[in-house]
C-alpha atoms as a PDB file:
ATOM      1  CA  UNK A   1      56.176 174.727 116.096  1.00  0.00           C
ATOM      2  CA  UNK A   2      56.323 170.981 117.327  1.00  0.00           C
ATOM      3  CA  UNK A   3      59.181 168.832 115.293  1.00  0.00           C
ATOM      4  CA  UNK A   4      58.157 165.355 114.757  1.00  0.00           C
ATOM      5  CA  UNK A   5      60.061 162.015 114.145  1.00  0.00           C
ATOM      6  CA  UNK A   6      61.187 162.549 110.890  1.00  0.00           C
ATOM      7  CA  UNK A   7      62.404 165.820 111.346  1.00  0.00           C
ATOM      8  CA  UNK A   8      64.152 165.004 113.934  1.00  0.00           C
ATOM      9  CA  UNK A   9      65.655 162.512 111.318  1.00  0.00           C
ATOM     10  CA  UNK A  10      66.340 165.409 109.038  1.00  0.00           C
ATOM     11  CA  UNK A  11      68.402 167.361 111.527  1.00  0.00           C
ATOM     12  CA  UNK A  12      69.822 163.998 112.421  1.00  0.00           C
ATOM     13  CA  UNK A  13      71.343 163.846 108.976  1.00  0.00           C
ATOM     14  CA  UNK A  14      72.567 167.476 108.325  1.00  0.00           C
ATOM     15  CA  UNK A  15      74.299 167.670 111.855  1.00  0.00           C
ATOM     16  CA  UNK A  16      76.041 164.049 110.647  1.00  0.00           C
ATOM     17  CA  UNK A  17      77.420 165.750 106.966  1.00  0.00           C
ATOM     18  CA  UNK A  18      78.378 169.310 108.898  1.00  0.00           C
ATOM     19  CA  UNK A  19      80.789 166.966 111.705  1.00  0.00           C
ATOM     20  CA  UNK A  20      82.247 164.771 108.622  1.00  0.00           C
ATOM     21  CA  UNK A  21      83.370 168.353 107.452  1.00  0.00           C
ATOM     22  CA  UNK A  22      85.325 168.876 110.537  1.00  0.00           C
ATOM     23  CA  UNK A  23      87.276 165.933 109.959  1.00  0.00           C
ATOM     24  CA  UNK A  24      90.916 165.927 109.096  1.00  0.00           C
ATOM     25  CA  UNK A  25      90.905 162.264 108.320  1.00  0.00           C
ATOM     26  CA  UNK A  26      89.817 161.872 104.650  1.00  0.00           C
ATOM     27  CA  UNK A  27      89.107 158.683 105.295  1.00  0.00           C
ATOM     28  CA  UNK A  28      86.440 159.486 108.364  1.00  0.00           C
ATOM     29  CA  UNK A  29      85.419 162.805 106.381  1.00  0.00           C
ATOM     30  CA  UNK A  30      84.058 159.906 104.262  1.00  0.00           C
ATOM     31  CA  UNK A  31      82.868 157.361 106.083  1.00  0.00           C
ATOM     32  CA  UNK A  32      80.468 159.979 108.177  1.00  0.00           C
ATOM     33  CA  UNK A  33      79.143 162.177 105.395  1.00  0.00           C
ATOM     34  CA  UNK A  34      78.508 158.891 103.743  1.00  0.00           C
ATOM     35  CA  UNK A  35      76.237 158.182 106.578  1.00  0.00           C
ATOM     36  CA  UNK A  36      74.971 161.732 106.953  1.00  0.00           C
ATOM     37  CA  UNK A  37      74.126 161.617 103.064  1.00  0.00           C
ATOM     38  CA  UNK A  38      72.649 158.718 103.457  1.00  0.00           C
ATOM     39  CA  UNK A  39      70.311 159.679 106.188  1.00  0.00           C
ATOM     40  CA  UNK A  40      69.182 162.942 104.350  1.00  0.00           C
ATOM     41  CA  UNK A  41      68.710 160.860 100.950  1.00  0.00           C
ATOM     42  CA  UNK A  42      65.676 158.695 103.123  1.00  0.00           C
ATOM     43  CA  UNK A  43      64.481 162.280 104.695  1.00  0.00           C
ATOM     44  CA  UNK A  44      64.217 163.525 101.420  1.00  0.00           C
ATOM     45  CA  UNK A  45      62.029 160.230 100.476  1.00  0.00           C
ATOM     46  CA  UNK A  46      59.605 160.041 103.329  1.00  0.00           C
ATOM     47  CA  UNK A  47      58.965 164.031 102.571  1.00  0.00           C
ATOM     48  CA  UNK A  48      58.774 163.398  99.159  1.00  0.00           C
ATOM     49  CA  UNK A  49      61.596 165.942  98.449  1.00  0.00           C
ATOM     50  CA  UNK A  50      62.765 164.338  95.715  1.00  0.00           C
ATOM     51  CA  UNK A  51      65.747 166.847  94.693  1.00  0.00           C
ATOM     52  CA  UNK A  52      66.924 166.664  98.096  1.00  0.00           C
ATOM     53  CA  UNK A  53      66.725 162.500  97.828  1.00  0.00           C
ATOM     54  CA  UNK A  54      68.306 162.641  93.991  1.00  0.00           C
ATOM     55  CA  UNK A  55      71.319 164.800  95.223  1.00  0.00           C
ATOM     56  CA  UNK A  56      72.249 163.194  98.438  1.00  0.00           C
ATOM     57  CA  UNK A  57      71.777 159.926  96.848  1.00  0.00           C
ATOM     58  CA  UNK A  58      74.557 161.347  94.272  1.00  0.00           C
ATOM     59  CA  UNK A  59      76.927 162.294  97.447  1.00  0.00           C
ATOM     60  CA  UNK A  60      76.052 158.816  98.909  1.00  0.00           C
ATOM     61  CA  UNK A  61      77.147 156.914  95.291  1.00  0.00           C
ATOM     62  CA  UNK A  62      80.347 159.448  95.574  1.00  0.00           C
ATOM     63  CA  UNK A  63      81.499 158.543  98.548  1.00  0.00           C
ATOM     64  CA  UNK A  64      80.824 154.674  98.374  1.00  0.00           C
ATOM     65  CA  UNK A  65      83.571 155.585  95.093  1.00  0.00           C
ATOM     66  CA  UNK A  66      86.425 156.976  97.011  1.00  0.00           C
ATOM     67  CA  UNK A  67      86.130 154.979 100.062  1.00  0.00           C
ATOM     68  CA  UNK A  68      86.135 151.799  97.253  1.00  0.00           C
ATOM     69  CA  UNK A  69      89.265 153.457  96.139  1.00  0.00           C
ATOM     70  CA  UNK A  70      91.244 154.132  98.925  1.00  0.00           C
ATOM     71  CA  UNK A  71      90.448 150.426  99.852  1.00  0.00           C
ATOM     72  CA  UNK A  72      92.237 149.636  97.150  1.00  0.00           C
ATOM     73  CA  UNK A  73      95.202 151.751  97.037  1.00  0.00           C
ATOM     74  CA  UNK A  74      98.048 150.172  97.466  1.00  0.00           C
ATOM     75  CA  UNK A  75     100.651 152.180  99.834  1.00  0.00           C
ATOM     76  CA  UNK A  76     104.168 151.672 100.038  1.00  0.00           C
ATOM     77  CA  UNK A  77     105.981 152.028 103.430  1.00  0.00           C
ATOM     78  CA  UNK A  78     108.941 151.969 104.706  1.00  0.00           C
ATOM     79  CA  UNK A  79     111.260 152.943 107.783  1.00  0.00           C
ATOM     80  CA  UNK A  80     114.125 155.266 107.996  1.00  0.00           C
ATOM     81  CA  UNK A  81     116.524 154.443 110.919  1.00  0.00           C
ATOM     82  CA  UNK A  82     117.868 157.714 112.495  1.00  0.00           C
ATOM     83  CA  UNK A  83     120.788 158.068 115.471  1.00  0.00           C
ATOM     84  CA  UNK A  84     119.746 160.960 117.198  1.00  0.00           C
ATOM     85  CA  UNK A  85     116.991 162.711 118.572  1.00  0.00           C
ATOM     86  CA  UNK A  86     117.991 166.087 118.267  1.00  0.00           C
ATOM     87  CA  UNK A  87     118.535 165.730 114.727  1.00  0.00           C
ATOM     88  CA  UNK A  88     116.968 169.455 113.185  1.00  0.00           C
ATOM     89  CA  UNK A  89     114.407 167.862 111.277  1.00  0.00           C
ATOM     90  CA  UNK A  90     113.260 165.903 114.352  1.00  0.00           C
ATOM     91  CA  UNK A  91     113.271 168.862 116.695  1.00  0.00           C
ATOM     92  CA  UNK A  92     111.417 170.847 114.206  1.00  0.00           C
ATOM     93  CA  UNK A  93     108.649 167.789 113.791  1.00  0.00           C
ATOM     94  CA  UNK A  94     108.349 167.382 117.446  1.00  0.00           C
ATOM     95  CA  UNK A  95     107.662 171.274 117.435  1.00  0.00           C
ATOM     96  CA  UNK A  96     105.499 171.292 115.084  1.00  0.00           C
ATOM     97  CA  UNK A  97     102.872 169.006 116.521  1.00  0.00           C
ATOM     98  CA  UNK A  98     103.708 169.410 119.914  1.00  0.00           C
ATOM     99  CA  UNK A  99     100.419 170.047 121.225  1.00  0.00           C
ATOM    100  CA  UNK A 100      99.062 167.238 119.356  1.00  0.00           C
ATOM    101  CA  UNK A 101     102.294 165.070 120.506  1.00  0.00           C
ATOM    102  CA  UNK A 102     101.055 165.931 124.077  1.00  0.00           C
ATOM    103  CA  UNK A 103      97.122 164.678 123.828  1.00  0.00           C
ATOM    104  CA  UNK A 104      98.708 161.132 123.338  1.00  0.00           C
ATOM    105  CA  UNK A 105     102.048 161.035 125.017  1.00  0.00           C
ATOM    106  CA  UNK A 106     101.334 163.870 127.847  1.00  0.00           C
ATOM    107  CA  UNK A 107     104.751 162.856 129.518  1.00  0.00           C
ATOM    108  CA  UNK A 108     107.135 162.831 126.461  1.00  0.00           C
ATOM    109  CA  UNK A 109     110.170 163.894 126.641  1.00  0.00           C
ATOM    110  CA  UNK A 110     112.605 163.816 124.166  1.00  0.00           C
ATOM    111  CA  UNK A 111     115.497 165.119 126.021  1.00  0.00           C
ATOM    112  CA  UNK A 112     115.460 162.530 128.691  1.00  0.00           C
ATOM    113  CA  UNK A 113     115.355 159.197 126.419  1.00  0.00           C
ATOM    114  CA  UNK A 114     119.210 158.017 126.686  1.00  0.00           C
ATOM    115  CA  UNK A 115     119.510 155.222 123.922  1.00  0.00           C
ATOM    116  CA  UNK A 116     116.918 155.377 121.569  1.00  0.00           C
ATOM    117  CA  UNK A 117     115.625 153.260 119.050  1.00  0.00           C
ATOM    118  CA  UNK A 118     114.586 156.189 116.669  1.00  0.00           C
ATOM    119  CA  UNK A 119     112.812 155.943 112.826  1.00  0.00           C
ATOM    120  CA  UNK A 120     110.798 157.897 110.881  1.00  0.00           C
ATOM    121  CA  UNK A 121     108.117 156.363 108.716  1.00  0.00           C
ATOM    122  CA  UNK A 122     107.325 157.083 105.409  1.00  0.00           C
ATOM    123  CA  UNK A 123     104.101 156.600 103.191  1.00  0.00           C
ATOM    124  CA  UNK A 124     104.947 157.022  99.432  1.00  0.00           C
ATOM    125  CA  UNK A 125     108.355 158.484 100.721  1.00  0.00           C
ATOM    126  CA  UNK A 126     106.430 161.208 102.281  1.00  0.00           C
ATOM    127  CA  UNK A 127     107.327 161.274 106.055  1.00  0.00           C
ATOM    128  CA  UNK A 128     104.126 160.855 107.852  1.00  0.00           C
ATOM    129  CA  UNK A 129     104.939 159.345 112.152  1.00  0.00           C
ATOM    130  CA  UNK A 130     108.729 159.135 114.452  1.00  0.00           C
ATOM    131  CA  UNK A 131     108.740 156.222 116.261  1.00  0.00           C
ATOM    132  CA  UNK A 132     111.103 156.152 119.213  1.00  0.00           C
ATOM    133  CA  UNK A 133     111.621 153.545 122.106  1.00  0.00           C
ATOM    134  CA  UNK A 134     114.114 152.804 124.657  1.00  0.00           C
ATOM    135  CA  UNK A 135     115.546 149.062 125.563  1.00  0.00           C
ATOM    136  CA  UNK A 136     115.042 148.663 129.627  1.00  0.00           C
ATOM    137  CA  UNK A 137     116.090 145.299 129.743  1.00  0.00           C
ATOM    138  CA  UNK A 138     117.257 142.656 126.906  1.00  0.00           C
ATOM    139  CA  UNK A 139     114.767 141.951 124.667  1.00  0.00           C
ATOM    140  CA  UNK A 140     112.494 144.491 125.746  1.00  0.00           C
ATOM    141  CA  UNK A 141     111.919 147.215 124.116  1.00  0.00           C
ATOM    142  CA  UNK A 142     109.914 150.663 126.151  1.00  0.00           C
ATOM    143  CA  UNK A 143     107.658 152.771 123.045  1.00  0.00           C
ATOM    144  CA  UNK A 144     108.448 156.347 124.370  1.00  0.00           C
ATOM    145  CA  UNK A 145     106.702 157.440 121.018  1.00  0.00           C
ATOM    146  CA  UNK A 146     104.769 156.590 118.440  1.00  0.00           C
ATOM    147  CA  UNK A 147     103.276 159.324 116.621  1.00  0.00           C
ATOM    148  CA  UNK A 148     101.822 159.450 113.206  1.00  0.00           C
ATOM    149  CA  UNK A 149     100.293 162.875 111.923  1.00  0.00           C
ATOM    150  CA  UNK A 150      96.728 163.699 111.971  1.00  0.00           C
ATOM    151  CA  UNK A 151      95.811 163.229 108.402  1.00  0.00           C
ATOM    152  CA  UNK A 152      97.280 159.551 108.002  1.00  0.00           C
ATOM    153  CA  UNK A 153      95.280 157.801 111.167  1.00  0.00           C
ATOM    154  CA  UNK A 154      93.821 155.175 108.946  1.00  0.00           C
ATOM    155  CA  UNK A 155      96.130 152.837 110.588  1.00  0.00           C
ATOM    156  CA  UNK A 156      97.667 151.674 107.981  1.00  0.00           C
ATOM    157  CA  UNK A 157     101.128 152.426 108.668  1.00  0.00           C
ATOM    158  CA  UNK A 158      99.809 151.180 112.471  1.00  0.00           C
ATOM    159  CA  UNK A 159      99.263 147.394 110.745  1.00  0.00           C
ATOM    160  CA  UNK A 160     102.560 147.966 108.599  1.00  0.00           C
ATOM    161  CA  UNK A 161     104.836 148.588 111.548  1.00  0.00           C
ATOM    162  CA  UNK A 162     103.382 145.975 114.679  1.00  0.00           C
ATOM    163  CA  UNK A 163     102.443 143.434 111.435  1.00  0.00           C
ATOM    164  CA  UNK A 164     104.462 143.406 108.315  1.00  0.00           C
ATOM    165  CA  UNK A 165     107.511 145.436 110.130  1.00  0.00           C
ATOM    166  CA  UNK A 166     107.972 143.014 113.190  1.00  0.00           C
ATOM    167  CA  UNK A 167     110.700 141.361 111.626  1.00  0.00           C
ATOM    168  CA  UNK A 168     112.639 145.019 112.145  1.00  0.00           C
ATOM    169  CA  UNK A 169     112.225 144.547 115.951  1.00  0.00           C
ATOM    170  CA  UNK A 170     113.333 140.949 115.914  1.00  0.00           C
ATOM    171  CA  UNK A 171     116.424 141.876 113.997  1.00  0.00           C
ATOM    172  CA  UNK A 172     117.311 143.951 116.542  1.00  0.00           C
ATOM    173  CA  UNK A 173     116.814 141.262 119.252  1.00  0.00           C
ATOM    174  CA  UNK A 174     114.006 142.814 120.572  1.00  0.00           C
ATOM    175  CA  UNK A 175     111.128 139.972 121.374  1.00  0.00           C
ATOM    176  CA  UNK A 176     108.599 142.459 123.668  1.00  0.00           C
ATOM    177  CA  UNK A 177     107.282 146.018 123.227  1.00  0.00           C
ATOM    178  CA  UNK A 178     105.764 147.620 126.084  1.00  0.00           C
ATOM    179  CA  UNK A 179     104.133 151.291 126.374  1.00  0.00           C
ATOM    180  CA  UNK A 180     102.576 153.210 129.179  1.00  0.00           C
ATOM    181  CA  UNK A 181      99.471 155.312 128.567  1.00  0.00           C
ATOM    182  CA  UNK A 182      95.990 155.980 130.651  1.00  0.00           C
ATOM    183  CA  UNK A 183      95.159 157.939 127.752  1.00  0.00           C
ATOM    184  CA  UNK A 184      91.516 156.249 126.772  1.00  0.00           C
ATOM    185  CA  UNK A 185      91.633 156.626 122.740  1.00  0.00           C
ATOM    186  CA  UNK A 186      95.550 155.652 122.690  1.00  0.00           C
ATOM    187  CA  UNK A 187      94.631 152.906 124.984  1.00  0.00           C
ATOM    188  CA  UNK A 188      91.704 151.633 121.966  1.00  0.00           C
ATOM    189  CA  UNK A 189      94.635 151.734 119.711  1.00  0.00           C
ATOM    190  CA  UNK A 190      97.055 149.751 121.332  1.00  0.00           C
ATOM    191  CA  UNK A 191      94.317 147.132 121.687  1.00  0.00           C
ATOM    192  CA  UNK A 192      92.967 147.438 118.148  1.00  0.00           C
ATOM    193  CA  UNK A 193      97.384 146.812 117.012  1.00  0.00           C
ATOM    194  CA  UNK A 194      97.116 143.412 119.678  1.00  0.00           C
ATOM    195  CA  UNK A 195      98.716 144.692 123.063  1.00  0.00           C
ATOM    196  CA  UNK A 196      97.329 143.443 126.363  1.00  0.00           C
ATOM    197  CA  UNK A 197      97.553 144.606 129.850  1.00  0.00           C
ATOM    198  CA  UNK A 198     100.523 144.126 131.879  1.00  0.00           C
ATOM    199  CA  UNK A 199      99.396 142.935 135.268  1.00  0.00           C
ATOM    200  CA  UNK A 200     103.109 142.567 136.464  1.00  0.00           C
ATOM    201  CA  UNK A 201     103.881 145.919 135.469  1.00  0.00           C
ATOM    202  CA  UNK A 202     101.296 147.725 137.052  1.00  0.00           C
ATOM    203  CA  UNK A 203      98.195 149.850 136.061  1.00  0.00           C
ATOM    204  CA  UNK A 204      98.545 151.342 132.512  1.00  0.00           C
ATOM    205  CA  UNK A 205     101.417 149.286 131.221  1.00  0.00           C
ATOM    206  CA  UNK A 206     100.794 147.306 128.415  1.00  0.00           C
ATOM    207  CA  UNK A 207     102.963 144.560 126.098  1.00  0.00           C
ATOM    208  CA  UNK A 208     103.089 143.111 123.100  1.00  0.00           C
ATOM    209  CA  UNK A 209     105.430 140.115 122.270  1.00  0.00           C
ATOM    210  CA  UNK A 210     106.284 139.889 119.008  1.00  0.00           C
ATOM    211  CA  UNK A 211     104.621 137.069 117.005  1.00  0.00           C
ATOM    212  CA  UNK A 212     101.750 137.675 118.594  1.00  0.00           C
END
């Protein structure tokens, strides 16, 4: 049987809702079913299914709705300062997620970092990323971590901590962050939160100096 265009356009849209429902961001479970819904909702109009066009039209108007409202929901964050690394509910965190830990930061290790700068942040008081670095000369400040768990990557609490949180750093006389990573999505991020490359440093060293 030969497929044509448009259902080719069909597939194109149920292959785009199935993916959004492997996402563990709620936020990009959204965003791509939207656009999978959307997509079958026109299939359904050039084959003049109309059931299939009324119902993913529905999904489509649903998901415009929570996207609108997660837009709009106001988060409250905040840091909690901790002194040591081996704390039990830090071991047990860095356990838990180890494997995911290791996809970002494949050389972490907890064990080795001497004098840390260590938080956790919370989201509505629910702990959701540990942040650690390590000062290697004054001002400067080396991120040795900065994890946040899978279902909060909306970067929100990204913007809160390198934007509304920089003050933190400052207060703690630290004027430049820098990181290491030749991991390729990590590497997106740090660009996306304002870091450039570090040509002094070497390849895959990256700052940011605070204020920027």
């Amino acid at each position: 049987m030969e497929i044509n265009a448009i259902q080719l356009f069909g597939y194109f849209g149920s292959v785009l809702i199935a993916v959004s429902l492997t996402m563990r961001s709620i936020v990009r479970l959204r965003w791509i079913n939207l656009f999978g819904a959307t997509v079958f909702s026109i299939y359904g109009l050039l084959v003049n299914a109309v059931p299939v066009f009324l119902l993913n039209g529905f999904i489509v108007l649903i998901d415009i709705y929570y996207l609108l409202q997660m837009h709009r929901q106001k988060n409250f964050f905040e840091i909690l300062e901790k002194s040591r690394i081996a704390a039990p509910y830090l071991q047990r965190f860095f356990k838990f997620y180890e494997k995911d830990i290791t996809v970002f930061f494949p050389d972490f290790q907890p064990e080795k970092i001497i004098n840390p700068l260590l938080f956790i942040i919370l989201r509505d008081m629910m702990p959701i990323g540990v942040f650690i670095g390590e000062p290697t000369e004054v001002g400067t400040l080396e991120i040795k971590l900065d994890y946040v768990i899978p279902d909060y990557r909306d970067l929100k609490s990204a913007y809160f901590l390198y934007g509304k949180k920089q003050q933190f750093f400052r207060d703690n006389k630290i004027s430049r962050l820098e990181i290491k990573s030749d991991v390729d999505k990590h590497v997106r991020f740090l660009e996306k939160m304002g870091f450039k490359r570090d040509v002094e440093r070497g390849e895959h060293w990256y700052y940011k100096a605070l204020g920027d």
